[in-house]
C-alpha atoms as a PDB file:
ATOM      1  CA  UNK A   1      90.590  95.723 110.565  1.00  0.00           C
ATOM      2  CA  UNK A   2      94.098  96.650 110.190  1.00  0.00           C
ATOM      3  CA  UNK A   3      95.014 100.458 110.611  1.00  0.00           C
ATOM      4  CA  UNK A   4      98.188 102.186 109.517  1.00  0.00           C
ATOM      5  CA  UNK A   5      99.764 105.162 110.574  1.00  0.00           C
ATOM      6  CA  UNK A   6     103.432 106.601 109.696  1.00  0.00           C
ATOM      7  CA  UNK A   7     105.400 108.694 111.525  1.00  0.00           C
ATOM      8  CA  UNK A   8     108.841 109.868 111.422  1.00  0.00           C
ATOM      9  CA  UNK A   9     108.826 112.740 108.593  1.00  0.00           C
ATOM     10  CA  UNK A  10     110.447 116.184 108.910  1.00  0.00           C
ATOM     11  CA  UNK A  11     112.218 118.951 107.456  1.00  0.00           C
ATOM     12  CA  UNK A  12     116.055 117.765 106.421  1.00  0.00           C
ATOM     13  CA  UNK A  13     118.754 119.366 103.780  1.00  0.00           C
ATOM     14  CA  UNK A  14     119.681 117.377 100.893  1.00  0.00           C
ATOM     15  CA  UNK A  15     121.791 114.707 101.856  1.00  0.00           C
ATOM     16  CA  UNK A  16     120.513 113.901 105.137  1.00  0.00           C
ATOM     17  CA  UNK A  17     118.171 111.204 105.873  1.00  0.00           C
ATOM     18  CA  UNK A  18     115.172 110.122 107.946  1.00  0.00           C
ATOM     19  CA  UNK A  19     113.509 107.032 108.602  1.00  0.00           C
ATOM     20  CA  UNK A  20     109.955 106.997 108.518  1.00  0.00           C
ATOM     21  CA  UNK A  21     107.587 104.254 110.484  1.00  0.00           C
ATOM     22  CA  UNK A  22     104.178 102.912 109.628  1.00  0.00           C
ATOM     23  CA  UNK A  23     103.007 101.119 112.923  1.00  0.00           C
ATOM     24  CA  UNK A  24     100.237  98.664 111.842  1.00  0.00           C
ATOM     25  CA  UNK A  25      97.326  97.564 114.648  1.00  0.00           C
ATOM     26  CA  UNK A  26      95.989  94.241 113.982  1.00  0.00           C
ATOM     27  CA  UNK A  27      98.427  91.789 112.968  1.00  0.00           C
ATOM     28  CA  UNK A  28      99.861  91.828 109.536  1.00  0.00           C
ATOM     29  CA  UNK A  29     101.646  88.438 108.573  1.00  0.00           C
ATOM     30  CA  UNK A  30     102.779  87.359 105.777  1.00  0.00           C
ATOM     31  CA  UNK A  31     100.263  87.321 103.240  1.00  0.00           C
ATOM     32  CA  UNK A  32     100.196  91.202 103.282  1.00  0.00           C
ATOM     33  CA  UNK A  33     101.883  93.041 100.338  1.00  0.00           C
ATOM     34  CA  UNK A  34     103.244  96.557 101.899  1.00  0.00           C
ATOM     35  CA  UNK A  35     104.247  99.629 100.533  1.00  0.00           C
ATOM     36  CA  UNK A  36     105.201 103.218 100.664  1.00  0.00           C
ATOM     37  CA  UNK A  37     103.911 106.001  98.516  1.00  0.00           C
ATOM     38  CA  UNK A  38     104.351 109.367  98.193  1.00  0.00           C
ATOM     39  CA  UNK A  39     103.133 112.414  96.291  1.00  0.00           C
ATOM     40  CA  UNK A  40     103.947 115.646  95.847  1.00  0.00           C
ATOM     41  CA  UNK A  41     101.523 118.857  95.609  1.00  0.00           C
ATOM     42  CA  UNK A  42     100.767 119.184  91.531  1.00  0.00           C
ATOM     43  CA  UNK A  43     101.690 115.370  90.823  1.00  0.00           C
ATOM     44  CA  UNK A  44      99.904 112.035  91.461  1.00  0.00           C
ATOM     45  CA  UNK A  45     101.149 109.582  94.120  1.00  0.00           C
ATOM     46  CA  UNK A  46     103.808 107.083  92.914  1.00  0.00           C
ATOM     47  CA  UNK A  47     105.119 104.345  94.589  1.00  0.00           C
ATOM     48  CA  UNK A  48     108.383 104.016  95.834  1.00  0.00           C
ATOM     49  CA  UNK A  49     108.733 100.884  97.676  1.00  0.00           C
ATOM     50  CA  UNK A  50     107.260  97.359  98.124  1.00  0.00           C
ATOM     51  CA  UNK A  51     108.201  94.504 100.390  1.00  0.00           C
ATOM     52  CA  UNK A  52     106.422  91.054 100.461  1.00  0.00           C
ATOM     53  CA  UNK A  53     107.107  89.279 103.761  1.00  0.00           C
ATOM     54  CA  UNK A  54     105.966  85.511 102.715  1.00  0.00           C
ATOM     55  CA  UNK A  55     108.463  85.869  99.384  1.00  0.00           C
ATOM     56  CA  UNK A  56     111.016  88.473 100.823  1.00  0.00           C
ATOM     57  CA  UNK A  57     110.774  90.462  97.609  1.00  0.00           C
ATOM     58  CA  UNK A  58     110.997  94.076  97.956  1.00  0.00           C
ATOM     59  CA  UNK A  59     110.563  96.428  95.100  1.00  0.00           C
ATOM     60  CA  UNK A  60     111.793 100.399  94.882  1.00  0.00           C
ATOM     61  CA  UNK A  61     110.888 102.865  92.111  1.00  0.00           C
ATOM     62  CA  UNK A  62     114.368 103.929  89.951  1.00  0.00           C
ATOM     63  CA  UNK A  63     114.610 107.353  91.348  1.00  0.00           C
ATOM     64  CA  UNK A  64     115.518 105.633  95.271  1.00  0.00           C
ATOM     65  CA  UNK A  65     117.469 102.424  94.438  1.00  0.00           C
ATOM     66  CA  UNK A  66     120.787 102.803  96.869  1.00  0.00           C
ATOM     67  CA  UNK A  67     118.753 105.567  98.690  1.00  0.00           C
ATOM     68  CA  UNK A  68     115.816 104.157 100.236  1.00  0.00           C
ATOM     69  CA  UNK A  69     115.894 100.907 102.362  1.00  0.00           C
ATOM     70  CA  UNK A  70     112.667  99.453 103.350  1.00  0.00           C
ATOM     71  CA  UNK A  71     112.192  96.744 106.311  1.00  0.00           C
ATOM     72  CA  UNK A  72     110.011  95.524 108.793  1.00  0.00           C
ATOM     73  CA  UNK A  73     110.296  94.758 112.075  1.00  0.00           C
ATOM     74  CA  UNK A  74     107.648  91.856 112.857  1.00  0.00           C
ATOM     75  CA  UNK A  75     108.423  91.661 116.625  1.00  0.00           C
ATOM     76  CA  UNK A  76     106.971  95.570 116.272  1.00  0.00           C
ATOM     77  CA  UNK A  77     104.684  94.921 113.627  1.00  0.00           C
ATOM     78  CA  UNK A  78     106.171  98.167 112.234  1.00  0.00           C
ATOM     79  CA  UNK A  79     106.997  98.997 108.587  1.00  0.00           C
ATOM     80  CA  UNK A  80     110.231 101.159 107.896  1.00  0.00           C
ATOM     81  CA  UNK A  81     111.186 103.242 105.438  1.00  0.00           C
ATOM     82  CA  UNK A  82     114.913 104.390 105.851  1.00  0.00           C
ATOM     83  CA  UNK A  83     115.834 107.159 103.196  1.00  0.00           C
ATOM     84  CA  UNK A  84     119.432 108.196 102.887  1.00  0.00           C
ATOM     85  CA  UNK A  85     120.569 110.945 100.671  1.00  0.00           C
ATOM     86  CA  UNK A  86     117.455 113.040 100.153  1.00  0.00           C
ATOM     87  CA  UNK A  87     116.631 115.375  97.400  1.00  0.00           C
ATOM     88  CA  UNK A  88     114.953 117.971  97.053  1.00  0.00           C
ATOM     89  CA  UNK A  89     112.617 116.303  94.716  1.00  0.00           C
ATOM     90  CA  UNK A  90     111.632 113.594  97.424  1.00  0.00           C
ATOM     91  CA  UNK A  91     109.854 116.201  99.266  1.00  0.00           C
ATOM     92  CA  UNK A  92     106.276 114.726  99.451  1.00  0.00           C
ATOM     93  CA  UNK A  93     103.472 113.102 102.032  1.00  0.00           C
ATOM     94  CA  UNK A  94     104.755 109.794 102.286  1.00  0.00           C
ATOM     95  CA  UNK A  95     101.720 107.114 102.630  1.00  0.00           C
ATOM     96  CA  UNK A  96     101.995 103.643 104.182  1.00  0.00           C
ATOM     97  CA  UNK A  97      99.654 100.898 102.638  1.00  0.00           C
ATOM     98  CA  UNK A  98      98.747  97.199 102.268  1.00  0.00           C
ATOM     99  CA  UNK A  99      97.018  94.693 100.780  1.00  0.00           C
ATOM    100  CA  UNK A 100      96.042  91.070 101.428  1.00  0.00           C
ATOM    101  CA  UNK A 101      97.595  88.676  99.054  1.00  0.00           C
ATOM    102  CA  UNK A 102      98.791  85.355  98.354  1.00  0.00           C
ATOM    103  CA  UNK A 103     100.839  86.107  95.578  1.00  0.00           C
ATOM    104  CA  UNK A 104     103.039  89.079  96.965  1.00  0.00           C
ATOM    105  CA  UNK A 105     103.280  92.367  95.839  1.00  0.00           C
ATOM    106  CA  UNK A 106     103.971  91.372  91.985  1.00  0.00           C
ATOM    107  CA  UNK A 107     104.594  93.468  89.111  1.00  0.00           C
ATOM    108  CA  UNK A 108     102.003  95.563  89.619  1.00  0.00           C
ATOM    109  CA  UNK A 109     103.527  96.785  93.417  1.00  0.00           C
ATOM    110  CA  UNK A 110     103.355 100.564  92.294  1.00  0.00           C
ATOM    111  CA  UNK A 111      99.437 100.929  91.301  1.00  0.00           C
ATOM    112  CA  UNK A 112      98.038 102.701  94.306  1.00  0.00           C
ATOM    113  CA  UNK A 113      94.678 101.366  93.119  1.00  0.00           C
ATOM    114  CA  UNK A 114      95.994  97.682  94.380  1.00  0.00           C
ATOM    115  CA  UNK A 115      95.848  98.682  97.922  1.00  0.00           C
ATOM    116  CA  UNK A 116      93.104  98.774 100.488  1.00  0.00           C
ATOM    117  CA  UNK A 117      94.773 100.200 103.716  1.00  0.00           C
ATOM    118  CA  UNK A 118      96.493 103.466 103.841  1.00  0.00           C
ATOM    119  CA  UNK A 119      97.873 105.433 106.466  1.00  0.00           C
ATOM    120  CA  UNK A 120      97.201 109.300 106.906  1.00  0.00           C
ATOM    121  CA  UNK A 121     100.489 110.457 105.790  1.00  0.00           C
ATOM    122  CA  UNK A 122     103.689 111.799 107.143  1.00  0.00           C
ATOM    123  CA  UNK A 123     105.407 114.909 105.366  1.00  0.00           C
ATOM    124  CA  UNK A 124     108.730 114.559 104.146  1.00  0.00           C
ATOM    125  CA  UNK A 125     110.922 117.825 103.197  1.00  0.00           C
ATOM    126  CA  UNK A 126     114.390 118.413 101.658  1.00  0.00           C
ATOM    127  CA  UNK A 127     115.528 121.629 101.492  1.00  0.00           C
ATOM    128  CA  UNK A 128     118.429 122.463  99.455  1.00  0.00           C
END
């Protein structure tokens, strides 16, 4: 079974960044559809990024296009999530996940519901 767990959260200002990491064990390859979600206390968790390896399409949610970068490293089978210009609304738990799938991530890449594997969360806040 494939496990998932981020690191690389912390406390930043606004406009700094951080890059978080979801290190997966077991091999993911290709078929997998990846993601990054987050939520923050009071609100339900959205996603904000999808990559599928086998189509190189990659997905973000409106509020982190030009912001957020997300890219894998297969060599590491690591997961990335590099966030430039933070807000103080993208303070959250950010959660790694995946799914196995021949058909990529799709339209559909934001329904938490679509994944099976999730990490245990890394906390992410922007002070202003």
């Amino acid at each position: 079974q494939v496990q998932l767990v981020e690191s690389g959260g912390g406390s930043v200002q606004a406009g700094g960044s951080l890059r978080l990491s979801c290190v997966a064990s077991g091999y993911i390859d290709n078929r997998y559809c990846m993601g990054w979600f987050r939520q923050a206390p009071g609100k339900e968790r959205e996603g904000v990024a999808s990559m599928t390896p086998r189509f190189g399409t990659i997905n973000y949610v409106d509020s982190v296009k030009g912001r957020f970068t997300i890219y894998r490293d297969n060599a590491k089978n690591t997961l990335y999530l590099q966030m430039t210009s933070l807000k103080p609304d993208d303070t959250a738990m950010y959660y790694c996940a995946a799914v196995t799938t021949f058909y990529g991530c799709g339209g559909t890449w934001y329904i938490e519901s679509n994944y099976g594997r999730w990490g245990q969360g890394t906390q992410v806040t922007v002070s202003s």
